[in-house]
PDB file of N, CA and C in Angstrom:
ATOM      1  N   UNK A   1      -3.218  14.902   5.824  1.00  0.00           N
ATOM      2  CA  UNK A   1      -3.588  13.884   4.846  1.00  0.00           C
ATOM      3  C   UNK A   1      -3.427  12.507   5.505  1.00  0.00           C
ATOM      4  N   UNK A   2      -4.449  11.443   5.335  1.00  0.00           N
ATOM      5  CA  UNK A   2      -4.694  10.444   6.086  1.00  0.00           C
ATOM      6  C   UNK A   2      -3.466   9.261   5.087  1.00  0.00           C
ATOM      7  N   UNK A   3      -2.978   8.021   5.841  1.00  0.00           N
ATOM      8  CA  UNK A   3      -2.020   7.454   5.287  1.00  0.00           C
ATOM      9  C   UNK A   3      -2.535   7.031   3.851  1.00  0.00           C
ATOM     10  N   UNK A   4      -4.099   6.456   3.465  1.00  0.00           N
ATOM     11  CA  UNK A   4      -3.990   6.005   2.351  1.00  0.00           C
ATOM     12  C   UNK A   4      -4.447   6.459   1.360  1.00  0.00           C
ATOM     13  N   UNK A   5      -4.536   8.227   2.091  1.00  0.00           N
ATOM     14  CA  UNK A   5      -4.567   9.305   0.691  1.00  0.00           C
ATOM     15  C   UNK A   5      -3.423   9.841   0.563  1.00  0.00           C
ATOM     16  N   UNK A   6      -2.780   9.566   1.037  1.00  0.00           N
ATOM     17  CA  UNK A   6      -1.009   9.709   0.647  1.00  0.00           C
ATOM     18  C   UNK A   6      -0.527   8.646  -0.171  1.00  0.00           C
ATOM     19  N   UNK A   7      -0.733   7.285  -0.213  1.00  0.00           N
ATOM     20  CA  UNK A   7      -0.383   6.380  -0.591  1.00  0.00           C
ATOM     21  C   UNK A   7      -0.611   6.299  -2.187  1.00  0.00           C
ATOM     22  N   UNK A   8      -2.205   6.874  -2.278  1.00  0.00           N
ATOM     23  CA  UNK A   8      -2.618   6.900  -3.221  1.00  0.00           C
ATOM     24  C   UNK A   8      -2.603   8.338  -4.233  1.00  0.00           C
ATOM     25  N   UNK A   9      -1.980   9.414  -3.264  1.00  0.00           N
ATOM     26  CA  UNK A   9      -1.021  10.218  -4.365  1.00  0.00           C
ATOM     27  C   UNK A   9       0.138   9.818  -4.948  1.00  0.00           C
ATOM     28  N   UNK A  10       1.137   9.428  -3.902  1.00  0.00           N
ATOM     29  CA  UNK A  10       1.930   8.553  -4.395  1.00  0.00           C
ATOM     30  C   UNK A  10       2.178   7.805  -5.687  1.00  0.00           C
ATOM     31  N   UNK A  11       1.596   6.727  -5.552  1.00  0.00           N
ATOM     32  CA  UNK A  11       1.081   5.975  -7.105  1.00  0.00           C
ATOM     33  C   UNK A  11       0.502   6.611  -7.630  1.00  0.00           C
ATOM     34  N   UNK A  12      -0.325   7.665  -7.778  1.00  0.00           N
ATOM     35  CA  UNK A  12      -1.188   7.934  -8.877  1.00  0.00           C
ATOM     36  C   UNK A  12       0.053   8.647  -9.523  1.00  0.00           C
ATOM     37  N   UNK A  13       1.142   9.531  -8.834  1.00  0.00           N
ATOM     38  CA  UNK A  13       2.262  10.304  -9.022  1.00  0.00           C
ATOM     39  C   UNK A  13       3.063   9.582 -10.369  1.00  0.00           C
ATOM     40  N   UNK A  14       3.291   8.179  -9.421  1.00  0.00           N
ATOM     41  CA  UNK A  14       4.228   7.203 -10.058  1.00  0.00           C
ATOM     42  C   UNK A  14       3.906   6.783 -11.531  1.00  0.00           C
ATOM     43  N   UNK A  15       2.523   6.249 -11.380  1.00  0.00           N
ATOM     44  CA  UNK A  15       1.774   6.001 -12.790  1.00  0.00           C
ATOM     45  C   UNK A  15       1.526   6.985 -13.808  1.00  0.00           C
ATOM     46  N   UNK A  16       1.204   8.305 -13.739  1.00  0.00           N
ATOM     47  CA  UNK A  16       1.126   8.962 -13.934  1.00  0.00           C
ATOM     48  C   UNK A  16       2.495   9.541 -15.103  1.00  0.00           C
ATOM     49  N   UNK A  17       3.728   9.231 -14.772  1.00  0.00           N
ATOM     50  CA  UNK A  17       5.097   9.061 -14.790  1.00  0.00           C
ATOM     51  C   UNK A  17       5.308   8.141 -16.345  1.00  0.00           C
ATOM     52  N   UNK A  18       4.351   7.019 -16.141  1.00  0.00           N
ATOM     53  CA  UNK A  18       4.328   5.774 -16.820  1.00  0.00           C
ATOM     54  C   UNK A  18       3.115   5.942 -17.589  1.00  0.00           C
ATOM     55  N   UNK A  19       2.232   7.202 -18.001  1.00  0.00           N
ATOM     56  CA  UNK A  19       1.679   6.860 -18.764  1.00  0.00           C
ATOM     57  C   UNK A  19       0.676   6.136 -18.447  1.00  0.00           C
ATOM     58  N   UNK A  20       0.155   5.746 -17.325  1.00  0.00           N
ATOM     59  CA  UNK A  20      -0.947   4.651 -16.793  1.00  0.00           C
ATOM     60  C   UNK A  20      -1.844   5.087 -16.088  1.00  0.00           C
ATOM     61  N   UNK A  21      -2.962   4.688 -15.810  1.00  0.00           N
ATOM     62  CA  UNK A  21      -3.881   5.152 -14.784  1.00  0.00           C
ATOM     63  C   UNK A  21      -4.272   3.853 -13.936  1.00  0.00           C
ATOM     64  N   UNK A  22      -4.849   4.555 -12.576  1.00  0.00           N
ATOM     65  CA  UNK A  22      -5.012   3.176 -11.423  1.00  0.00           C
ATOM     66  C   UNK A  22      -5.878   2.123 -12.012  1.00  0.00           C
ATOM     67  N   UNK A  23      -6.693   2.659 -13.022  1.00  0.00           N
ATOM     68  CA  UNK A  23      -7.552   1.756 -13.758  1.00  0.00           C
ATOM     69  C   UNK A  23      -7.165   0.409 -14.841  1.00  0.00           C
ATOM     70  N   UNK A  24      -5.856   1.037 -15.376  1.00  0.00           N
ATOM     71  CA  UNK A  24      -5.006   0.586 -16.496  1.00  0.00           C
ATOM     72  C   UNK A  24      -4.038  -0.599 -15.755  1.00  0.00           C
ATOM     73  N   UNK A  25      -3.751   0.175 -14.491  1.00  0.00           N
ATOM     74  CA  UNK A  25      -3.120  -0.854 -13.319  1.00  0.00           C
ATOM     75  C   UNK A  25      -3.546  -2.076 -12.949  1.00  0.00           C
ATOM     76  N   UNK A  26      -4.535  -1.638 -12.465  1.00  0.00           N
ATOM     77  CA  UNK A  26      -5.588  -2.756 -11.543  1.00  0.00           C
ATOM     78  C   UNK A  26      -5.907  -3.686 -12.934  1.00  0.00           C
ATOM     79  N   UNK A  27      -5.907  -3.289 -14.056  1.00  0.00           N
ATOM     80  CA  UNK A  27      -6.146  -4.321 -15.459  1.00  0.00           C
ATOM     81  C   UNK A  27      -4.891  -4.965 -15.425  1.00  0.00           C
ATOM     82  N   UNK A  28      -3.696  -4.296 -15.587  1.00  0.00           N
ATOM     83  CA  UNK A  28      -2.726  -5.026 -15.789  1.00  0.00           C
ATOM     84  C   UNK A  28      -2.218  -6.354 -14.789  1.00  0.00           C
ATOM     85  N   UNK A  29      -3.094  -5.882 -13.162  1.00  0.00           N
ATOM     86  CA  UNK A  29      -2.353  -6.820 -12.288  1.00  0.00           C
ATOM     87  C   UNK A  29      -3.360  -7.903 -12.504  1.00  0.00           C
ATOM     88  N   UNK A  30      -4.607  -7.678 -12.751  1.00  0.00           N
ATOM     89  CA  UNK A  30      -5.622  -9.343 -12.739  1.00  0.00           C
ATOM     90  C   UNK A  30      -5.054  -9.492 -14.396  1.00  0.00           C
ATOM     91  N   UNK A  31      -4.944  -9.316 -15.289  1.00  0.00           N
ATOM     92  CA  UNK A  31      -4.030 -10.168 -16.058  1.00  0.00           C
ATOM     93  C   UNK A  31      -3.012 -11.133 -16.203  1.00  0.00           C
ATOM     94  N   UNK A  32      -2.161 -10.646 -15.392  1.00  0.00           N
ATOM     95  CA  UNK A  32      -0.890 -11.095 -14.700  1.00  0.00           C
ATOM     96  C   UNK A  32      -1.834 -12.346 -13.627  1.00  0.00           C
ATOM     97  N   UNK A  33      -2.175 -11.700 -12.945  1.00  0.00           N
ATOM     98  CA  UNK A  33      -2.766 -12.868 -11.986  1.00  0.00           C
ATOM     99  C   UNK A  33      -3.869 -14.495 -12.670  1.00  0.00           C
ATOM    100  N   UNK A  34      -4.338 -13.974 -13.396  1.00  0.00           N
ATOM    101  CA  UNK A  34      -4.812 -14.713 -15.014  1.00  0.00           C
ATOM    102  C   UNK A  34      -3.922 -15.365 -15.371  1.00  0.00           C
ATOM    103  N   UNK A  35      -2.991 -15.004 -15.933  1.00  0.00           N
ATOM    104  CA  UNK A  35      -1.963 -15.599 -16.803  1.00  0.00           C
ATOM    105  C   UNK A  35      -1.371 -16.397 -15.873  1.00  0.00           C
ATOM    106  N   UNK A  36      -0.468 -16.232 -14.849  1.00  0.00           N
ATOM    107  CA  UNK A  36       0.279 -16.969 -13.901  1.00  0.00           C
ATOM    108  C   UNK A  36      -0.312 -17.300 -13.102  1.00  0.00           C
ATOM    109  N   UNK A  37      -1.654 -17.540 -12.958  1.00  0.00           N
ATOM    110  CA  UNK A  37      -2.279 -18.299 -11.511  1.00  0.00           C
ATOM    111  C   UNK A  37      -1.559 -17.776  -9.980  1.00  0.00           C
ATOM    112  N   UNK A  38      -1.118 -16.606 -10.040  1.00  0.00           N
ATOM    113  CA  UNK A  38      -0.651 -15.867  -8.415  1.00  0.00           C
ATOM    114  C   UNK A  38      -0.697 -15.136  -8.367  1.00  0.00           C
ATOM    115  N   UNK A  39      -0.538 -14.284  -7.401  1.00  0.00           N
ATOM    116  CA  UNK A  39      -0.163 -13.043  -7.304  1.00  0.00           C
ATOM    117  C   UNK A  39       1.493 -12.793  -7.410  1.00  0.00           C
ATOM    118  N   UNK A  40       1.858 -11.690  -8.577  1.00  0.00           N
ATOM    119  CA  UNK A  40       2.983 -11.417  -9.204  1.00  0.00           C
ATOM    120  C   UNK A  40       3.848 -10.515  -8.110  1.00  0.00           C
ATOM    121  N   UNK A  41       3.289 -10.599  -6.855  1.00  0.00           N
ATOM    122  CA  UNK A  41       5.050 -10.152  -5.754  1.00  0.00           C
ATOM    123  C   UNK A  41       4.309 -11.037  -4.608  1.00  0.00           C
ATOM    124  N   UNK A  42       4.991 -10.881  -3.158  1.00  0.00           N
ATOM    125  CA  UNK A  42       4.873 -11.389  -2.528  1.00  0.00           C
ATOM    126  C   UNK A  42       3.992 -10.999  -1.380  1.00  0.00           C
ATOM    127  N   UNK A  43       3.390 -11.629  -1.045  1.00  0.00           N
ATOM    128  CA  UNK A  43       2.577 -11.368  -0.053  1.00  0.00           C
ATOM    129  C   UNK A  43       2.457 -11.558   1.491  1.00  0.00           C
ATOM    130  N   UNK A  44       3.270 -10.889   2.389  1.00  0.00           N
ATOM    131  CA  UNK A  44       3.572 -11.555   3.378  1.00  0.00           C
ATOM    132  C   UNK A  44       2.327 -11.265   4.614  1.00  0.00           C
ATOM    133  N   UNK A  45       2.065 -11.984   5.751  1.00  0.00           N
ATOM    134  CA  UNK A  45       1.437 -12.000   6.555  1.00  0.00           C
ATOM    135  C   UNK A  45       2.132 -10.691   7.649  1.00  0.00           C
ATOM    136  N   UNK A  46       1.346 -10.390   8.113  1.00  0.00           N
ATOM    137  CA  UNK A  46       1.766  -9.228   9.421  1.00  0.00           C
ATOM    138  C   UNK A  46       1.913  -9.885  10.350  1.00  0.00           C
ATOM    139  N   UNK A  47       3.162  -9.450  11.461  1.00  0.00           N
ATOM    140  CA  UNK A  47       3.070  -9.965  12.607  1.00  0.00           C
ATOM    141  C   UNK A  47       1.969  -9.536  13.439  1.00  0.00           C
ATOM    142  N   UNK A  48       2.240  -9.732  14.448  1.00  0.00           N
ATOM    143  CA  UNK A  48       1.350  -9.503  15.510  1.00  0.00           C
ATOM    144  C   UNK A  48       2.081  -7.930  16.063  1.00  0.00           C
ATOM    145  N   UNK A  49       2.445  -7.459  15.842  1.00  0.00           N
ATOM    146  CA  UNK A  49       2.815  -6.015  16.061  1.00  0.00           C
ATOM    147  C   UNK A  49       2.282  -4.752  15.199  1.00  0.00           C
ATOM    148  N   UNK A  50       1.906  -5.571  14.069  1.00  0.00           N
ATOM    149  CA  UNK A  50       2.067  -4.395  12.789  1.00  0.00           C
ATOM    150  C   UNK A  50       0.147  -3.957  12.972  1.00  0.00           C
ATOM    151  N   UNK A  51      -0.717  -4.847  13.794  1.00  0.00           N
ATOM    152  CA  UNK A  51      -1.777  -3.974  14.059  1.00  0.00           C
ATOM    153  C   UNK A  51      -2.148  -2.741  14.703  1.00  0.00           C
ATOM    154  N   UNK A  52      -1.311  -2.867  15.748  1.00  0.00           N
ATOM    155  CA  UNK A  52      -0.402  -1.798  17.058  1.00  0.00           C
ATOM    156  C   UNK A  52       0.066  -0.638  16.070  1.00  0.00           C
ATOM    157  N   UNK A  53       0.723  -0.761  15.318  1.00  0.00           N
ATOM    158  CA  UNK A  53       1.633   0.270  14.844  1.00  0.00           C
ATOM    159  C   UNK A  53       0.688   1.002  14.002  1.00  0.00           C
ATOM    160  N   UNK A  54      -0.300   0.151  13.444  1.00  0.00           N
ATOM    161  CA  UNK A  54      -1.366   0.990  11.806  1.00  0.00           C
ATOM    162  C   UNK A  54      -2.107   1.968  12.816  1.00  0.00           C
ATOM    163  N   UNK A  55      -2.445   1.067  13.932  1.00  0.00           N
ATOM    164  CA  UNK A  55      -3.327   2.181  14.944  1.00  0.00           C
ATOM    165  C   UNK A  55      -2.705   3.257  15.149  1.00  0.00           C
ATOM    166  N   UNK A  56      -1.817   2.648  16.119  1.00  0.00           N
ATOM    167  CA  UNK A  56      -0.859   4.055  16.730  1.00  0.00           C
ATOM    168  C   UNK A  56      -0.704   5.492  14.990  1.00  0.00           C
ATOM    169  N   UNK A  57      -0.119   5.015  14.099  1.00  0.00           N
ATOM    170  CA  UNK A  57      -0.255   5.678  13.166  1.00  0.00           C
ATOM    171  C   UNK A  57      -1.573   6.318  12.376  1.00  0.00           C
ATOM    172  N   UNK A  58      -2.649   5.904  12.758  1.00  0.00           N
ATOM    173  CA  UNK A  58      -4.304   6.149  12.061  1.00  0.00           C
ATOM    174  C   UNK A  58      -4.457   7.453  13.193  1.00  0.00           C
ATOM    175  N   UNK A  59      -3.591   6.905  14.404  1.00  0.00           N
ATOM    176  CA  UNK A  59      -4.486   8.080  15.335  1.00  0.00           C
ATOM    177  C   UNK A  59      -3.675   9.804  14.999  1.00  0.00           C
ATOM    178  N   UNK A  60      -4.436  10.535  14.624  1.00  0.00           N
ATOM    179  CA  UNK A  60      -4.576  11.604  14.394  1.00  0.00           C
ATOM    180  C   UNK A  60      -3.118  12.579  14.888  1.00  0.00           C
ATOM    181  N   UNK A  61      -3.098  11.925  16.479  1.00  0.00           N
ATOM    182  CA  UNK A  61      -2.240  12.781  17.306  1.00  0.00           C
ATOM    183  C   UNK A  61      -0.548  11.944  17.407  1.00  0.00           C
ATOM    184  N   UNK A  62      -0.608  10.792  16.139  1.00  0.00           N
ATOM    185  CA  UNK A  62       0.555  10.529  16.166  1.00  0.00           C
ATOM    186  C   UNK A  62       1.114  11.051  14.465  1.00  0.00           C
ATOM    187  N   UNK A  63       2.431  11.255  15.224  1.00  0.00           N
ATOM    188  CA  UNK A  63       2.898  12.268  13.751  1.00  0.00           C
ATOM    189  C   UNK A  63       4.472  10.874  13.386  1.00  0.00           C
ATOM    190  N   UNK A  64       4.802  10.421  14.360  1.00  0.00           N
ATOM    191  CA  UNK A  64       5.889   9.275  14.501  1.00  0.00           C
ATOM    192  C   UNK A  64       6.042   8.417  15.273  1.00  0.00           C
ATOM    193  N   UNK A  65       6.937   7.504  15.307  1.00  0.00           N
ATOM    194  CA  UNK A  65       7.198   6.255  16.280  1.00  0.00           C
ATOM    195  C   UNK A  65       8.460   6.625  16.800  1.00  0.00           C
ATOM    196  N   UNK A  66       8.592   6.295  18.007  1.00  0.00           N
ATOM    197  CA  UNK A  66      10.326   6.696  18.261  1.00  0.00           C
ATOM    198  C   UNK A  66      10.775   5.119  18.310  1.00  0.00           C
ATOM    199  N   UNK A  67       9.978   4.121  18.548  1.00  0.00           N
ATOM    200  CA  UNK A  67      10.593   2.463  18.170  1.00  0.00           C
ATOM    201  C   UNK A  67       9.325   1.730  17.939  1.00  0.00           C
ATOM    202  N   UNK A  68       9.840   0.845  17.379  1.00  0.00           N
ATOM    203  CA  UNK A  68       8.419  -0.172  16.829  1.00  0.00           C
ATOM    204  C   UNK A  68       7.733  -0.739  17.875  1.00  0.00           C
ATOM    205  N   UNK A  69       8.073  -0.712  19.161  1.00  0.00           N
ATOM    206  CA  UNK A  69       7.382  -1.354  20.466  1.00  0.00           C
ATOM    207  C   UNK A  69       6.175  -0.122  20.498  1.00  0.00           C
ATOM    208  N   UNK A  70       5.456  -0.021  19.665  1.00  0.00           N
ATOM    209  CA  UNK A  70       3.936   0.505  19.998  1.00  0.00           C
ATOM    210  C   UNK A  70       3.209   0.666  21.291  1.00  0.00           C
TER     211      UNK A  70
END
């Protein structure tokens, strides 16, 4: 299973839990974003490493990292 069909069992898991669907979600967060003019967590920028690492992780034949030096 590829990382962001895992991701997205995950949450669907979570919501699911809560009574919600990704649809009900994605309503609730542009509301929020409506109402408060932001985005309601934080949003941080990636370093310059974390492109290295999505790769190394996308590729098929990696199952782990043994350190973040990609």
């Amino acid at each position: 299973m590829q990382s962001g069909q895992l991701i997205s069992k995950r949450a669907t898991e979570v919501l699911e839990a809560m009574d919600l669907s990704g649809s009900d979600t994605v309503h609730l967060l542009m509301f929020r974003i409506a109402e408060e003019r932001r985005i309601p967590f934080a949003v941080k920028a990636p370093n310059s490493t974390t492109p290295n690492v999505i790769a190394h992780l996308e590729d098929n034949s990696a199952n782990s990292l043994n350190s973040i030096d990609a």
